[in-house]
Protein backbone atom coordinates (compact mmCIF):
# COMPACT_ATOMS: atom_id res chain seq x y z
CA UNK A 1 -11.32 -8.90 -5.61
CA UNK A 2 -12.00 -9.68 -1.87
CA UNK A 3 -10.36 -7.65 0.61
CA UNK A 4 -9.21 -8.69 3.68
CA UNK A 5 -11.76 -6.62 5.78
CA UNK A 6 -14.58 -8.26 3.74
CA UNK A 7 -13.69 -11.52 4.71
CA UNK A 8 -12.85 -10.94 8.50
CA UNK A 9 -16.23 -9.46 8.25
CA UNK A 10 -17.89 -12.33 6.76
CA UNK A 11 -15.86 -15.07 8.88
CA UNK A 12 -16.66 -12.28 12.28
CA UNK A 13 -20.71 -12.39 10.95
CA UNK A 14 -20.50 -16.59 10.10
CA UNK A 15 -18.49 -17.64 12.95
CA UNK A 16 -20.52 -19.19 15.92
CA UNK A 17 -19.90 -16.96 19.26
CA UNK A 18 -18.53 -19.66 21.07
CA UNK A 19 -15.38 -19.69 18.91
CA UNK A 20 -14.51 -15.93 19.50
CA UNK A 21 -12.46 -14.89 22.61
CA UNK A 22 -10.99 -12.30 20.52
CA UNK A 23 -11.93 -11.11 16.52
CA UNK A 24 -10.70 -14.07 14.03
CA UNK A 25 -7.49 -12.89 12.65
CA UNK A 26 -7.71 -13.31 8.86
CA UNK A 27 -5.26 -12.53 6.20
CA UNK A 28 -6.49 -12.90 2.13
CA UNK A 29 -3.88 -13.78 -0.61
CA UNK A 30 -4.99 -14.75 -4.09
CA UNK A 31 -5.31 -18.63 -3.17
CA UNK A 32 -6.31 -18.88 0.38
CA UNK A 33 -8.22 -17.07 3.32
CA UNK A 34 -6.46 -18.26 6.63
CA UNK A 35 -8.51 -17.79 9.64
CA UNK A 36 -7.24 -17.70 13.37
CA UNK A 37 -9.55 -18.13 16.03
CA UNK A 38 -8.56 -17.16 19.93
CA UNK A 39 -10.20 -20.12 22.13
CA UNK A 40 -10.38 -19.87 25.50
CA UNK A 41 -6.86 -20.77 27.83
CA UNK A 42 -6.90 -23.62 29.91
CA UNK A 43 -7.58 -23.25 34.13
CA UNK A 44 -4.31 -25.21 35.42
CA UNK A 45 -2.71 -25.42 38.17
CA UNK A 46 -1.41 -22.02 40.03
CA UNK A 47 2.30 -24.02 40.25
CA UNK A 48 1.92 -25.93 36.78
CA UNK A 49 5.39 -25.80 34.54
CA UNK A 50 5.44 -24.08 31.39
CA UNK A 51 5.41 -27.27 30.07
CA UNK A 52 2.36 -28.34 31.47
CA UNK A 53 0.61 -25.26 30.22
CA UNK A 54 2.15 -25.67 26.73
CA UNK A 55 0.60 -29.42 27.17
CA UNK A 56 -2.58 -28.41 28.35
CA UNK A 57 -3.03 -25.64 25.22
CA UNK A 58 -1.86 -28.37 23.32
CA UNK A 59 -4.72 -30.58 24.05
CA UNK A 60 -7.42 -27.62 24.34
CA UNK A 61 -6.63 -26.91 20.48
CA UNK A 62 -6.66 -30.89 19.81
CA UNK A 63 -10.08 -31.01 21.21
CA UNK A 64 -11.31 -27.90 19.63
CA UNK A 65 -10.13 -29.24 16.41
CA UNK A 66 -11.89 -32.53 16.66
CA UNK A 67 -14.76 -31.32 18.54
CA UNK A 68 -15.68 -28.17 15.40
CA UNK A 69 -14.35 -30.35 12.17
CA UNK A 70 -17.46 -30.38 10.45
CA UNK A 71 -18.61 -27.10 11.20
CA UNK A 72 -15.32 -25.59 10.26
CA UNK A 73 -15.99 -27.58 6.75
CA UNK A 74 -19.57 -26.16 6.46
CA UNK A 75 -18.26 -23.14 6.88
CA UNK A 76 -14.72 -23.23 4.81
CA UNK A 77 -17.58 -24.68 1.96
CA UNK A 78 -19.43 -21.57 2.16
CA UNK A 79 -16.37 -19.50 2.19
CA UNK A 80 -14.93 -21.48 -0.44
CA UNK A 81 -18.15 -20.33 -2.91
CA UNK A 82 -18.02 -17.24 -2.22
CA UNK A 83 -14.36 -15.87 -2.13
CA UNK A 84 -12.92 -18.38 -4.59
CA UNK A 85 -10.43 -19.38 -2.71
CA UNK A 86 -9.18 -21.99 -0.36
CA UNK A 87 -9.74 -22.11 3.51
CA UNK A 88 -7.22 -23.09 6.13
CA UNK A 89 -7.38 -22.41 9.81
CA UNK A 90 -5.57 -21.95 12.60
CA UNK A 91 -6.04 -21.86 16.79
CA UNK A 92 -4.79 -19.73 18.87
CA UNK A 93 -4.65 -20.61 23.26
CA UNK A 94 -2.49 -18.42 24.97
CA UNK A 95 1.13 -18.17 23.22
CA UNK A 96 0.31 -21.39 21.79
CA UNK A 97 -1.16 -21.57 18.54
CA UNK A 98 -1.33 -24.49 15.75
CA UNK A 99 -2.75 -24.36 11.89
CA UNK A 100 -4.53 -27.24 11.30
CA UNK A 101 -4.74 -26.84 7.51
CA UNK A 102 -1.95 -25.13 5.27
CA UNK A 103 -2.22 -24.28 1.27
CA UNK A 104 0.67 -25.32 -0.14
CA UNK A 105 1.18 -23.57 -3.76
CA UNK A 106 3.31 -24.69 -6.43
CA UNK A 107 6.06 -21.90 -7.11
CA UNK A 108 9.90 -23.10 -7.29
CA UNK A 109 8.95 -24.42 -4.16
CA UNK A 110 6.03 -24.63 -1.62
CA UNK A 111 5.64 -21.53 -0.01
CA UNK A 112 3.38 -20.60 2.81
CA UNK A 113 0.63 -17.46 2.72
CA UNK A 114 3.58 -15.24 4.28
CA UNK A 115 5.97 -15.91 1.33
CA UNK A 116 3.07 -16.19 -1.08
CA UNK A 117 1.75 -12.52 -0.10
CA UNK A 118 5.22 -11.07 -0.42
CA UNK A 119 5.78 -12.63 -3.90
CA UNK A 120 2.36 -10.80 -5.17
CA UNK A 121 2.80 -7.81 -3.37
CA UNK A 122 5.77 -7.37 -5.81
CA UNK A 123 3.38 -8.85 -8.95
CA UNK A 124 1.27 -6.50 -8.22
CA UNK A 125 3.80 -3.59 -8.12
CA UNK A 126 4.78 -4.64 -11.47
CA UNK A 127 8.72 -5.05 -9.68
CA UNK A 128 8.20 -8.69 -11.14
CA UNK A 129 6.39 -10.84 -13.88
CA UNK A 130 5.09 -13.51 -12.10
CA UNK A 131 5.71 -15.35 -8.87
CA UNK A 132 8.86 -17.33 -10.34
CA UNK A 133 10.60 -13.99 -11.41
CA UNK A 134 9.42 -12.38 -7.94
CA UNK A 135 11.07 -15.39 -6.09
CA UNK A 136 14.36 -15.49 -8.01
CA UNK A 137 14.44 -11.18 -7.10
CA UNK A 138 13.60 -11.74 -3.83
CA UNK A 139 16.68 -14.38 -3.17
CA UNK A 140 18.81 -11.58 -4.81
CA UNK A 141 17.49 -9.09 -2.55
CA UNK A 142 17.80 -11.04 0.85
CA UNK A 143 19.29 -8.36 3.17
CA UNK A 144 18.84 -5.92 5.00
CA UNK A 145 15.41 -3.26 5.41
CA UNK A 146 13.38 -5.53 2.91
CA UNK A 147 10.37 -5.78 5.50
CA UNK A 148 10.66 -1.71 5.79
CA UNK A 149 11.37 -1.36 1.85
CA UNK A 150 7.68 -3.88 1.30
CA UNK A 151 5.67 -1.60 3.79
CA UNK A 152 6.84 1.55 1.18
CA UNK A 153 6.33 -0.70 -1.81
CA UNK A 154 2.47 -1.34 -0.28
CA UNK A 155 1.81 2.41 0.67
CA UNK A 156 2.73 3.60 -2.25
CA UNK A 157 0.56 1.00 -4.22
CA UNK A 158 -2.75 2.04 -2.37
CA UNK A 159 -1.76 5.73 -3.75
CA UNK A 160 -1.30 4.54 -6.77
CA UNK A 161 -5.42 2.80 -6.21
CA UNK A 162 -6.13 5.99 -4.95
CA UNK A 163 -4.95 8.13 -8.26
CA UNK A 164 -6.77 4.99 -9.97
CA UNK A 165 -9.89 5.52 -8.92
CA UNK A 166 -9.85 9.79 -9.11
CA UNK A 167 -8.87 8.95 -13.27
CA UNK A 168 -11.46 8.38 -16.03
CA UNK A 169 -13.51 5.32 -16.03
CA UNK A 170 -12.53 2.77 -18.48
């Protein structure tokens, strides 16, 4: 299983240096790597409008997007082989960011790498089944402290790796 530090390592190693203002963000669920490059801002105007500089951001990532397609595809490809799992990236220019590609996976619903990553955080915990069953318990749980209560739920799951790998080998 891929963690999340191999692959921003990989994707920090693979990545050309003239995408990287900042360290790619990437986050790792069981179907997709997302990766979140920092490009540089945009030199407007001292007086420009917030708009303007939204605009201008707007067209930076447009151009980046266009301008790296088929090297992001190279690379996604390569990814792709070796993780096993879908690629999708996003841009980041200032406060403005934009994904240009999004996994969508089948649930009760479509759900989003946030939503998916909660559902299998409580798969994993053995709270729920499957993704259905960890859906239908997280509707039920809606409410208050759930993002403090997951945090717990996670910490307590690496102890529970740790005691794993102290035990007998199987």
């Amino acid at each position: 299983m891929i963690t999340t530090e191999q692959a921003r390592g990989w994707f920090t190693g693979r990545l050309p240096e003239e995408w990287k203002v900042e360290a790619p963000e990437v986050t790792v669920d069981r179907d997709e790597i997302t990766v979140i490059l920092t490009i540089d801002d945009v030199d407007v105007a001292d007086d420009a409008s917030e708009a303007e500089h939204d605009e201008a951001r707007a067209g930076r990532v447009r151009a980046f997007r266009e301008d790296t397609r088929e090297r992001r595809i190279e690379v996604a490809r390569e990814a792709e082989r070796r993780y096993e799992r879908k690629v999708s990236w996003g841009v980041k220019v200032g406060d403005y960011g934009e994904m240009f590609t999004h996994l969508a996976a089948p649930v009760m619903t479509r759900l989003r790498q946030p939503q998916r990553q909660v559902l299998d955080t409580l798969v994993d915990a053995g709270v729920a089944r499957s993704r259905s069953e960890a859906l239908a318990w997280c509707v039920r749980l809606v409410g208050q402290h759930e993002e403090d209560w997951l945090a717990e739920l996670r910490e307590a799951m690496t102890h529970v790796a740790d005691v794993r790998t102290k035990g007998p080998a199987a």
